[in-house]
C-alpha atoms as a PDB file:
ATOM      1  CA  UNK A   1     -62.225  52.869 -43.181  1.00  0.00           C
ATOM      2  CA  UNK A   2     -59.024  52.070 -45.583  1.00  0.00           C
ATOM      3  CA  UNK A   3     -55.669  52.983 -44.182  1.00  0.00           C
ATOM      4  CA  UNK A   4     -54.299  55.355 -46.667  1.00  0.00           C
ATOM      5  CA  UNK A   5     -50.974  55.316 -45.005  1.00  0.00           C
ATOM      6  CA  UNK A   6     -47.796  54.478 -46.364  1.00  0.00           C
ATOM      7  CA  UNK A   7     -46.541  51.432 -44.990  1.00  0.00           C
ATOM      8  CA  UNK A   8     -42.890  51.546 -44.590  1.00  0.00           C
ATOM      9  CA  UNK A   9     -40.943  48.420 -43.641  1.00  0.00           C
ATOM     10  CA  UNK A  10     -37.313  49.302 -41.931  1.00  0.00           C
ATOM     11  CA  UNK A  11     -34.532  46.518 -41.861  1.00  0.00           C
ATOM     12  CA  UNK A  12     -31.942  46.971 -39.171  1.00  0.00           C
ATOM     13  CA  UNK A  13     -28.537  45.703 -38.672  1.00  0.00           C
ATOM     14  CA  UNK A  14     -25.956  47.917 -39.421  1.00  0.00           C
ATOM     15  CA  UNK A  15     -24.248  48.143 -35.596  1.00  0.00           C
ATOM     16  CA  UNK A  16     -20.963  50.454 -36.208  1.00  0.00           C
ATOM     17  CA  UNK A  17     -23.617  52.904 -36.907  1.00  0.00           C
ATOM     18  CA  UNK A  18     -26.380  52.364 -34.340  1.00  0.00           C
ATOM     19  CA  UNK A  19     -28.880  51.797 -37.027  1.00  0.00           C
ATOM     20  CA  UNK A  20     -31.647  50.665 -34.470  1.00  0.00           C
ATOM     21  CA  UNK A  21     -31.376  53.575 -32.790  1.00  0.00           C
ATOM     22  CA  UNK A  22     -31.109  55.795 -35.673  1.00  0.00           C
ATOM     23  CA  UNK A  23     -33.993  54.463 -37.108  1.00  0.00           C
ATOM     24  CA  UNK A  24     -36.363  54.396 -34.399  1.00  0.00           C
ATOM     25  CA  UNK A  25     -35.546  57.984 -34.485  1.00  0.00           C
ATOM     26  CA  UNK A  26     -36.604  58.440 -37.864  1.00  0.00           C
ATOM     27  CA  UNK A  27     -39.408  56.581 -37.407  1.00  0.00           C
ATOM     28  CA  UNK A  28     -40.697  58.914 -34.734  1.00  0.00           C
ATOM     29  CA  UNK A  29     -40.224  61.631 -36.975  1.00  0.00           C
ATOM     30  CA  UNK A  30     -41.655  60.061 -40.262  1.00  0.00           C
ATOM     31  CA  UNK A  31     -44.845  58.959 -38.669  1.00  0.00           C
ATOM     32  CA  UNK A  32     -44.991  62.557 -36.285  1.00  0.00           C
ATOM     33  CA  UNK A  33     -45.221  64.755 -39.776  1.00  0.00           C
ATOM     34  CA  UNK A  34     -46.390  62.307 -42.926  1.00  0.00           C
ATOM     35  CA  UNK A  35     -48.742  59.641 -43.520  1.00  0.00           C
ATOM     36  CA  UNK A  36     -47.005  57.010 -42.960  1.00  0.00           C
ATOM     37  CA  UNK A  37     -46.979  53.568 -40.907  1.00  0.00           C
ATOM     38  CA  UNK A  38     -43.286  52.454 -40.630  1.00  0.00           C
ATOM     39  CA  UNK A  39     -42.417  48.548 -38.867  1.00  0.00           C
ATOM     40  CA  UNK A  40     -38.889  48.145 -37.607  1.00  0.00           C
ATOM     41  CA  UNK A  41     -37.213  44.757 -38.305  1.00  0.00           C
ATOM     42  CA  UNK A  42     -34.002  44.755 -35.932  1.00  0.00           C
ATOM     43  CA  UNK A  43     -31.407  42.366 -36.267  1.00  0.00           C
ATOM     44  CA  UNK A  44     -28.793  41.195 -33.198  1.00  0.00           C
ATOM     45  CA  UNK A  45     -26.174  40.027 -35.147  1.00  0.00           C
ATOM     46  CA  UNK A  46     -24.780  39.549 -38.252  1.00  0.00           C
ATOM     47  CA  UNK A  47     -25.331  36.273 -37.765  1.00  0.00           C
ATOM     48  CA  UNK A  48     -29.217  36.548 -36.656  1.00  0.00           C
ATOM     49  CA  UNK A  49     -32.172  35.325 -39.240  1.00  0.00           C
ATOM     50  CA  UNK A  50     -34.934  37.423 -38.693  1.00  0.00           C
ATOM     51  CA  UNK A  51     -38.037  36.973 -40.555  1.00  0.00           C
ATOM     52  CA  UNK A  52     -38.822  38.816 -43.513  1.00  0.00           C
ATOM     53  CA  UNK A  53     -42.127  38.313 -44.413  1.00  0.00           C
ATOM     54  CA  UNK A  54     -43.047  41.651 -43.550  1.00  0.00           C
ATOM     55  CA  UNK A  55     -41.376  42.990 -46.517  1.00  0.00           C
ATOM     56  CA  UNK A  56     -44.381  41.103 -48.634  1.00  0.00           C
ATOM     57  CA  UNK A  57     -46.709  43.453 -47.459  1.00  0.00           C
ATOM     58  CA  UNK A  58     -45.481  46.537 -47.598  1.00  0.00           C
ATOM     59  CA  UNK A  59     -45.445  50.052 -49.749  1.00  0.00           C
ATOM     60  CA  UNK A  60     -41.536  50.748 -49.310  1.00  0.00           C
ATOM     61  CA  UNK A  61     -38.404  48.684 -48.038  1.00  0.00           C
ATOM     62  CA  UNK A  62     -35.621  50.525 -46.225  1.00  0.00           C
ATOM     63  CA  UNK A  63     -32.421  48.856 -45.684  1.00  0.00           C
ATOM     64  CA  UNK A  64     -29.825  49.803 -43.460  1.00  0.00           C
ATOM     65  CA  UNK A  65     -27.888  46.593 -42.786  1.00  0.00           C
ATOM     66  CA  UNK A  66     -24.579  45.556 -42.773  1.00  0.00           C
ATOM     67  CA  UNK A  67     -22.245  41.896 -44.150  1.00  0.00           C
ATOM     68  CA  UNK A  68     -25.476  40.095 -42.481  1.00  0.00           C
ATOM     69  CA  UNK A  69     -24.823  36.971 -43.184  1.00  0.00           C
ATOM     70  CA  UNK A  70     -28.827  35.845 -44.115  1.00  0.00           C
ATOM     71  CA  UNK A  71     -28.997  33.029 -46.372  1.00  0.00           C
ATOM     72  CA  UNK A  72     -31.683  30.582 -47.726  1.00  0.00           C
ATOM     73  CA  UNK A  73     -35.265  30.953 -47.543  1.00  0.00           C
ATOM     74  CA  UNK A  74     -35.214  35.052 -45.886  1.00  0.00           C
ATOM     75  CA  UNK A  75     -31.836  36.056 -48.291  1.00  0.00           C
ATOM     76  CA  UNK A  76     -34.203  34.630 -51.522  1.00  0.00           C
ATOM     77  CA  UNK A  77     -37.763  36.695 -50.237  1.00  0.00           C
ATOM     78  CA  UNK A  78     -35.355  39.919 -49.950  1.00  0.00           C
ATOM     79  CA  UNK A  79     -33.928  39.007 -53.777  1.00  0.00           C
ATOM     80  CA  UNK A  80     -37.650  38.633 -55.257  1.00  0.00           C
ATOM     81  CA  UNK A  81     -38.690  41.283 -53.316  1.00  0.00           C
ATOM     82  CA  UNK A  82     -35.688  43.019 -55.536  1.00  0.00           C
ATOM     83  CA  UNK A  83     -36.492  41.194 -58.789  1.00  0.00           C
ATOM     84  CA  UNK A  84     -40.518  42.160 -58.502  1.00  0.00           C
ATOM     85  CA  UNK A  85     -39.143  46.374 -58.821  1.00  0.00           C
ATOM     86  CA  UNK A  86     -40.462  47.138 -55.750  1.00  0.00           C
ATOM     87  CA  UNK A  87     -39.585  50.392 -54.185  1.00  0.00           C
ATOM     88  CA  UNK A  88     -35.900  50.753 -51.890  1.00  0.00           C
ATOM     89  CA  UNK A  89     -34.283  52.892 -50.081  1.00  0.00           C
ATOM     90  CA  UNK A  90     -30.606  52.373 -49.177  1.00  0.00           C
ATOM     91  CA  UNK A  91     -29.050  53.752 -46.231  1.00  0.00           C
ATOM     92  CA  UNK A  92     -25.411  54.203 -45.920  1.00  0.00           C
ATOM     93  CA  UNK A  93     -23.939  50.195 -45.072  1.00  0.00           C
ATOM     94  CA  UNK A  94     -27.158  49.062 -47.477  1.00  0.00           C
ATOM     95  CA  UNK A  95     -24.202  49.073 -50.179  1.00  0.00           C
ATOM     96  CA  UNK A  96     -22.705  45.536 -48.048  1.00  0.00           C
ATOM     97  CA  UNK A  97     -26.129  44.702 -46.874  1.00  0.00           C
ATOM     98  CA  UNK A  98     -25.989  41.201 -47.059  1.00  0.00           C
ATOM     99  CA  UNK A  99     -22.530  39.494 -47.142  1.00  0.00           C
ATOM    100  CA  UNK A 100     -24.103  36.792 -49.777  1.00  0.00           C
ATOM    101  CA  UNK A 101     -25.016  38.916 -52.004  1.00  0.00           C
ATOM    102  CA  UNK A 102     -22.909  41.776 -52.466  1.00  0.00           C
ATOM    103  CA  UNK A 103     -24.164  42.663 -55.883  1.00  0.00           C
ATOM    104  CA  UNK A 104     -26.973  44.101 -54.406  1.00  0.00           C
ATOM    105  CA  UNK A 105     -24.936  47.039 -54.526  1.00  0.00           C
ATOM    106  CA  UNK A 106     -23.846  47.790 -58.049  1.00  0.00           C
ATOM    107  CA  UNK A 107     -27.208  45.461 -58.995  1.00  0.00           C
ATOM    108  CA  UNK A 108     -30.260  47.100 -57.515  1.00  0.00           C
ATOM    109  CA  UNK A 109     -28.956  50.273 -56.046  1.00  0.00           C
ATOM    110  CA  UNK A 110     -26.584  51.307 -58.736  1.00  0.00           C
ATOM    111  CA  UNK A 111     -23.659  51.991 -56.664  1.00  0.00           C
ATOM    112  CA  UNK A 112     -19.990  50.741 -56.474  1.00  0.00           C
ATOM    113  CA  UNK A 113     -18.632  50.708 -52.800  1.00  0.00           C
ATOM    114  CA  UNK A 114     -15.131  50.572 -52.651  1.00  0.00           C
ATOM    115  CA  UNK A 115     -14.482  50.724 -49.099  1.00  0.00           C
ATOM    116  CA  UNK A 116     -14.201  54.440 -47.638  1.00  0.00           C
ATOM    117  CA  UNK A 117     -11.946  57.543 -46.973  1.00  0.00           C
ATOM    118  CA  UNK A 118     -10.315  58.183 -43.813  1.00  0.00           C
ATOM    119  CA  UNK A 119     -12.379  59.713 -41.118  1.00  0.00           C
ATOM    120  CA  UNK A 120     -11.084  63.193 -40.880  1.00  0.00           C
ATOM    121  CA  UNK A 121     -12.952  66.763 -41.242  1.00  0.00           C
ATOM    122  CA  UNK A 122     -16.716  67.053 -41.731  1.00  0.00           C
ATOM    123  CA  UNK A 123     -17.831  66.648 -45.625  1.00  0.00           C
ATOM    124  CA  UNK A 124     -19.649  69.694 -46.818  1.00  0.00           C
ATOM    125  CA  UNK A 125     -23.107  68.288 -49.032  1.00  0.00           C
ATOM    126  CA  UNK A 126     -24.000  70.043 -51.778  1.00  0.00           C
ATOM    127  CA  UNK A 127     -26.875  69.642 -54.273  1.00  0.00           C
ATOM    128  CA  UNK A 128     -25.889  68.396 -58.134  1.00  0.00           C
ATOM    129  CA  UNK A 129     -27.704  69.990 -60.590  1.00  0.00           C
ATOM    130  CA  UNK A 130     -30.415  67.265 -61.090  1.00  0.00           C
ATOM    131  CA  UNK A 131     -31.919  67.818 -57.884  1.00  0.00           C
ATOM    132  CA  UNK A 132     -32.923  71.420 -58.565  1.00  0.00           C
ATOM    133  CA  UNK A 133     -37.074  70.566 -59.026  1.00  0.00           C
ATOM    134  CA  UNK A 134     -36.677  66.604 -57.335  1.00  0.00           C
ATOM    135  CA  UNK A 135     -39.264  66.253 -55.073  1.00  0.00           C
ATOM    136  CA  UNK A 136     -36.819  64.710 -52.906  1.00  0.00           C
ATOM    137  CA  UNK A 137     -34.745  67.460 -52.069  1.00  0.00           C
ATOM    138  CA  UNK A 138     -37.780  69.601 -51.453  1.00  0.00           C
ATOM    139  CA  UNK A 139     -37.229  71.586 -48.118  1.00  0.00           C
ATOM    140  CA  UNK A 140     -33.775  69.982 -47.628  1.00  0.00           C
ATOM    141  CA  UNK A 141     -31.275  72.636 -47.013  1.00  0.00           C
ATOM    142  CA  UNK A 142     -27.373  71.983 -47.465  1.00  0.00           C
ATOM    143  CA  UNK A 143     -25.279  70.357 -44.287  1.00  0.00           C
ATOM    144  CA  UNK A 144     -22.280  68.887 -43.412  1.00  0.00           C
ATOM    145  CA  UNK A 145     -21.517  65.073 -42.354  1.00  0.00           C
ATOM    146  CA  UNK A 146     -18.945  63.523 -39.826  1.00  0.00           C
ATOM    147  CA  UNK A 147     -19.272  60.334 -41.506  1.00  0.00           C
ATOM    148  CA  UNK A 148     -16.289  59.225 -43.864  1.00  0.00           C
ATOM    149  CA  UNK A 149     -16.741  59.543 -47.395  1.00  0.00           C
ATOM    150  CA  UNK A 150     -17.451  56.417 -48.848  1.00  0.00           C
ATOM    151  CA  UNK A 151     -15.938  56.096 -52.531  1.00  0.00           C
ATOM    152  CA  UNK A 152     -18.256  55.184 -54.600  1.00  0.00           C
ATOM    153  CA  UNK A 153     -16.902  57.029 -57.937  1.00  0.00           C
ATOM    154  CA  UNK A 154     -17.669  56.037 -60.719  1.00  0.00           C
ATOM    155  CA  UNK A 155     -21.677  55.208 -60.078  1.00  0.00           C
ATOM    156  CA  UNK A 156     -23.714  53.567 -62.544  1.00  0.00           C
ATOM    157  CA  UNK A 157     -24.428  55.476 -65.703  1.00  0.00           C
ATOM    158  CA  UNK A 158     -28.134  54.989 -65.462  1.00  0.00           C
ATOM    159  CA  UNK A 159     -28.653  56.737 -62.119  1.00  0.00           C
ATOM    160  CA  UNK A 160     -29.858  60.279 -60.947  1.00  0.00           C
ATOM    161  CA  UNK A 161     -27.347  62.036 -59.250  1.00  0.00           C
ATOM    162  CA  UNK A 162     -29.005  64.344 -56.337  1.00  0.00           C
ATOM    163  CA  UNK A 163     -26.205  65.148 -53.847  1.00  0.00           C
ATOM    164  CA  UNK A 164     -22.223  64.701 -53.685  1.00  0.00           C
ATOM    165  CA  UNK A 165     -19.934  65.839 -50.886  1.00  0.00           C
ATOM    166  CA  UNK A 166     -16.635  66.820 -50.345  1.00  0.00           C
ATOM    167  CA  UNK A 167     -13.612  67.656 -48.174  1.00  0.00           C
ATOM    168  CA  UNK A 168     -10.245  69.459 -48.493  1.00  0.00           C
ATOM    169  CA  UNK A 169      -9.218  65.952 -50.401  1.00  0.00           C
ATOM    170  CA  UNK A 170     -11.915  64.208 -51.898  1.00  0.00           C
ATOM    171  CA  UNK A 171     -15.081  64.403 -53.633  1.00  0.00           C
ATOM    172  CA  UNK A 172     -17.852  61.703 -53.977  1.00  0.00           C
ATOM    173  CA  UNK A 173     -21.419  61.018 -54.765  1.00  0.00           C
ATOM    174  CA  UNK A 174     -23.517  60.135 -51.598  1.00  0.00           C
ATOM    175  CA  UNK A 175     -26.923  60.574 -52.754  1.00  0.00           C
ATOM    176  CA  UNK A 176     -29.374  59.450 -56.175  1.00  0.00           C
ATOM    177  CA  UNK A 177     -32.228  58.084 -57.348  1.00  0.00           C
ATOM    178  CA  UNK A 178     -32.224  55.078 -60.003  1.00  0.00           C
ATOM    179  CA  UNK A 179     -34.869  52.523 -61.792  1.00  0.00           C
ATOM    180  CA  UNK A 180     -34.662  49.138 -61.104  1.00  0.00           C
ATOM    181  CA  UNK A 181     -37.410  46.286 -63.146  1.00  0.00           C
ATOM    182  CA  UNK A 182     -39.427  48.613 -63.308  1.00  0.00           C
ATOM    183  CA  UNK A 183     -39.544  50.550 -59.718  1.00  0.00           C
ATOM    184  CA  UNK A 184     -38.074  53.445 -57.854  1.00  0.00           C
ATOM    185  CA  UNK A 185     -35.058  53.234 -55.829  1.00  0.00           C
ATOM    186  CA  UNK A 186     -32.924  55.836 -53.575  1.00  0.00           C
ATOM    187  CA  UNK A 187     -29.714  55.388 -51.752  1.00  0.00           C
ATOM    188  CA  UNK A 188     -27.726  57.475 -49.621  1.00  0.00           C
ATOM    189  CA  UNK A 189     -23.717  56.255 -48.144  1.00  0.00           C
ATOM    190  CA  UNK A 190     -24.511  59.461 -45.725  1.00  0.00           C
ATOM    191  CA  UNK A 191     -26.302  57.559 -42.527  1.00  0.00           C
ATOM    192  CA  UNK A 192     -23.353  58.335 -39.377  1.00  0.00           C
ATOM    193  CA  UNK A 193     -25.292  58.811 -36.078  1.00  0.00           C
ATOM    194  CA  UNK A 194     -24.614  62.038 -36.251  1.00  0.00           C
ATOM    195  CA  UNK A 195     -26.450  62.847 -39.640  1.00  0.00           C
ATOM    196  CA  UNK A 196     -30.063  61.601 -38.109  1.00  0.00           C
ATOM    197  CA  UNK A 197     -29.908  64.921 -35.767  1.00  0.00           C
ATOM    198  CA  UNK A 198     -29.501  67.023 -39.157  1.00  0.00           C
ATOM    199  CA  UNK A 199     -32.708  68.133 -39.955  1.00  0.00           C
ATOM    200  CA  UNK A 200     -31.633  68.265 -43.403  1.00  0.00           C
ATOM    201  CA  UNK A 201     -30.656  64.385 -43.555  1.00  0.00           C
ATOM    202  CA  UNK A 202     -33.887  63.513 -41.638  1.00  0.00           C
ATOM    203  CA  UNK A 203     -35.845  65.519 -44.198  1.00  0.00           C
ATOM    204  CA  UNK A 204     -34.118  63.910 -47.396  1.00  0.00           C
ATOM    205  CA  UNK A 205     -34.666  60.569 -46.060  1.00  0.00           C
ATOM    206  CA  UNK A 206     -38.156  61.364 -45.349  1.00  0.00           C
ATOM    207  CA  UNK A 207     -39.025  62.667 -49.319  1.00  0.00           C
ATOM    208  CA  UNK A 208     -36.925  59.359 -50.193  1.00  0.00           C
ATOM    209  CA  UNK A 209     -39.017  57.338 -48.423  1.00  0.00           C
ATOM    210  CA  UNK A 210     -42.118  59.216 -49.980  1.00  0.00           C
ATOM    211  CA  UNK A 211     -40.934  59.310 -53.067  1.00  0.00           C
ATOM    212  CA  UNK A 212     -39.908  55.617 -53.861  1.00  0.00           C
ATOM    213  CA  UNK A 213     -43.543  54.861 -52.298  1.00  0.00           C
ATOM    214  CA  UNK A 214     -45.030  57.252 -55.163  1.00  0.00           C
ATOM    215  CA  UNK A 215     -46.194  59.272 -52.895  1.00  0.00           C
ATOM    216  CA  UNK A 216     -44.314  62.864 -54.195  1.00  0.00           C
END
């Protein structure tokens, strides 16, 4: 019998964040309540190569990596995995994924880190009009964040906004959806430890992932 699961392909290698264990969290969770068969690719270092030929073969890539410095042969199958419009979802550091190619950012997930806030209270999330029938915010009530507000104003002009957050000083956009050759793509600059034990978070991930797969 066909597998009619999603296959989901994680990259890891974001380590201020603890993105391994973050994510094998999420996997537990993805795979617990949806259809889906997720493969963790964990890097050491920034200065590890890991394979990547998983990616060829899979429904969804979700990166949450950070200044790796992957070149050659693995850095040009993540590109044309890009280039082809396959589906992404960006996680927090995904912005610097890959410290030779930095345009990844403003390129494929429509976004335009400049650095971050100071750490300081949490940042109160709050849905943006667009998000009021997205399938991705379905069952996704409102939270808070400890992670710093990353500034990422202004975003491109040919994205989706879904979520913003604030404190008493600033006010960004942390969460949309965007087109890119052709396929779906979803990033988030929420992703602090602390935000994978908010149901909410873990939810809104969850409809990313199934969403940028086609699958809501």
């Amino acid at each position: 019998m066909k597998d009619e699961r999603l296959k989901l392909c994680m990259i890891s290698g974001s380590f201020e964040y603890d993105s391994e264990k973050s994510l094998s969290i999420f996997q537990d969770y993805l795979e617990r309540v949806f259809p889906v068969d997720a493969t963790l690719i964990v890097y050491g270092s920034e200065d590890d190569h890991q394979p990547l030929d998983k990616i060829d073969d899979t429904d969804v890539l979700l990166v949450f990596t950070r200044r790796l410095n992957t070149v050659g042969p693995e850095l040009e199958r993540f590109k044309a995995y890009c280039r082809a419009g396959r589906p992404i979802v960006g996680v927090r550091t995904a912005s610097h994924a890959f410290q030779n190619w930095l345009a990844f950012d403003r390129e494929v997930l429509g976004g335009n880190y400049q650095m971050h806030w100071r750490h300081g209270p949490r940042a109160h999330v709050r849905f943006e009009p667009a998000s009021a029938s997205h399938p991705i915010v379905e069952g996704v009530s409102e939270f808070s964040s400890a992670g710093s507000l990353y500034r990422n104003t202004p975003i491109s002009t040919d994205t989706t906004l879904l979520m913003s957050a604030s404190t008493e000083e600033h006010d960004e956009p942390v969460t949309w959806t965007r087109s890119h050759a052709g396929g779906r793509v979803f990033y988030t600059s929420l992703g602090h430890q602390d935000d994978f034990l908010e149901p909410g978070f873990i939810r809104l991930l969850a409809n990313a992932v199934l969403w940028c797969g086609g699958s809501n």
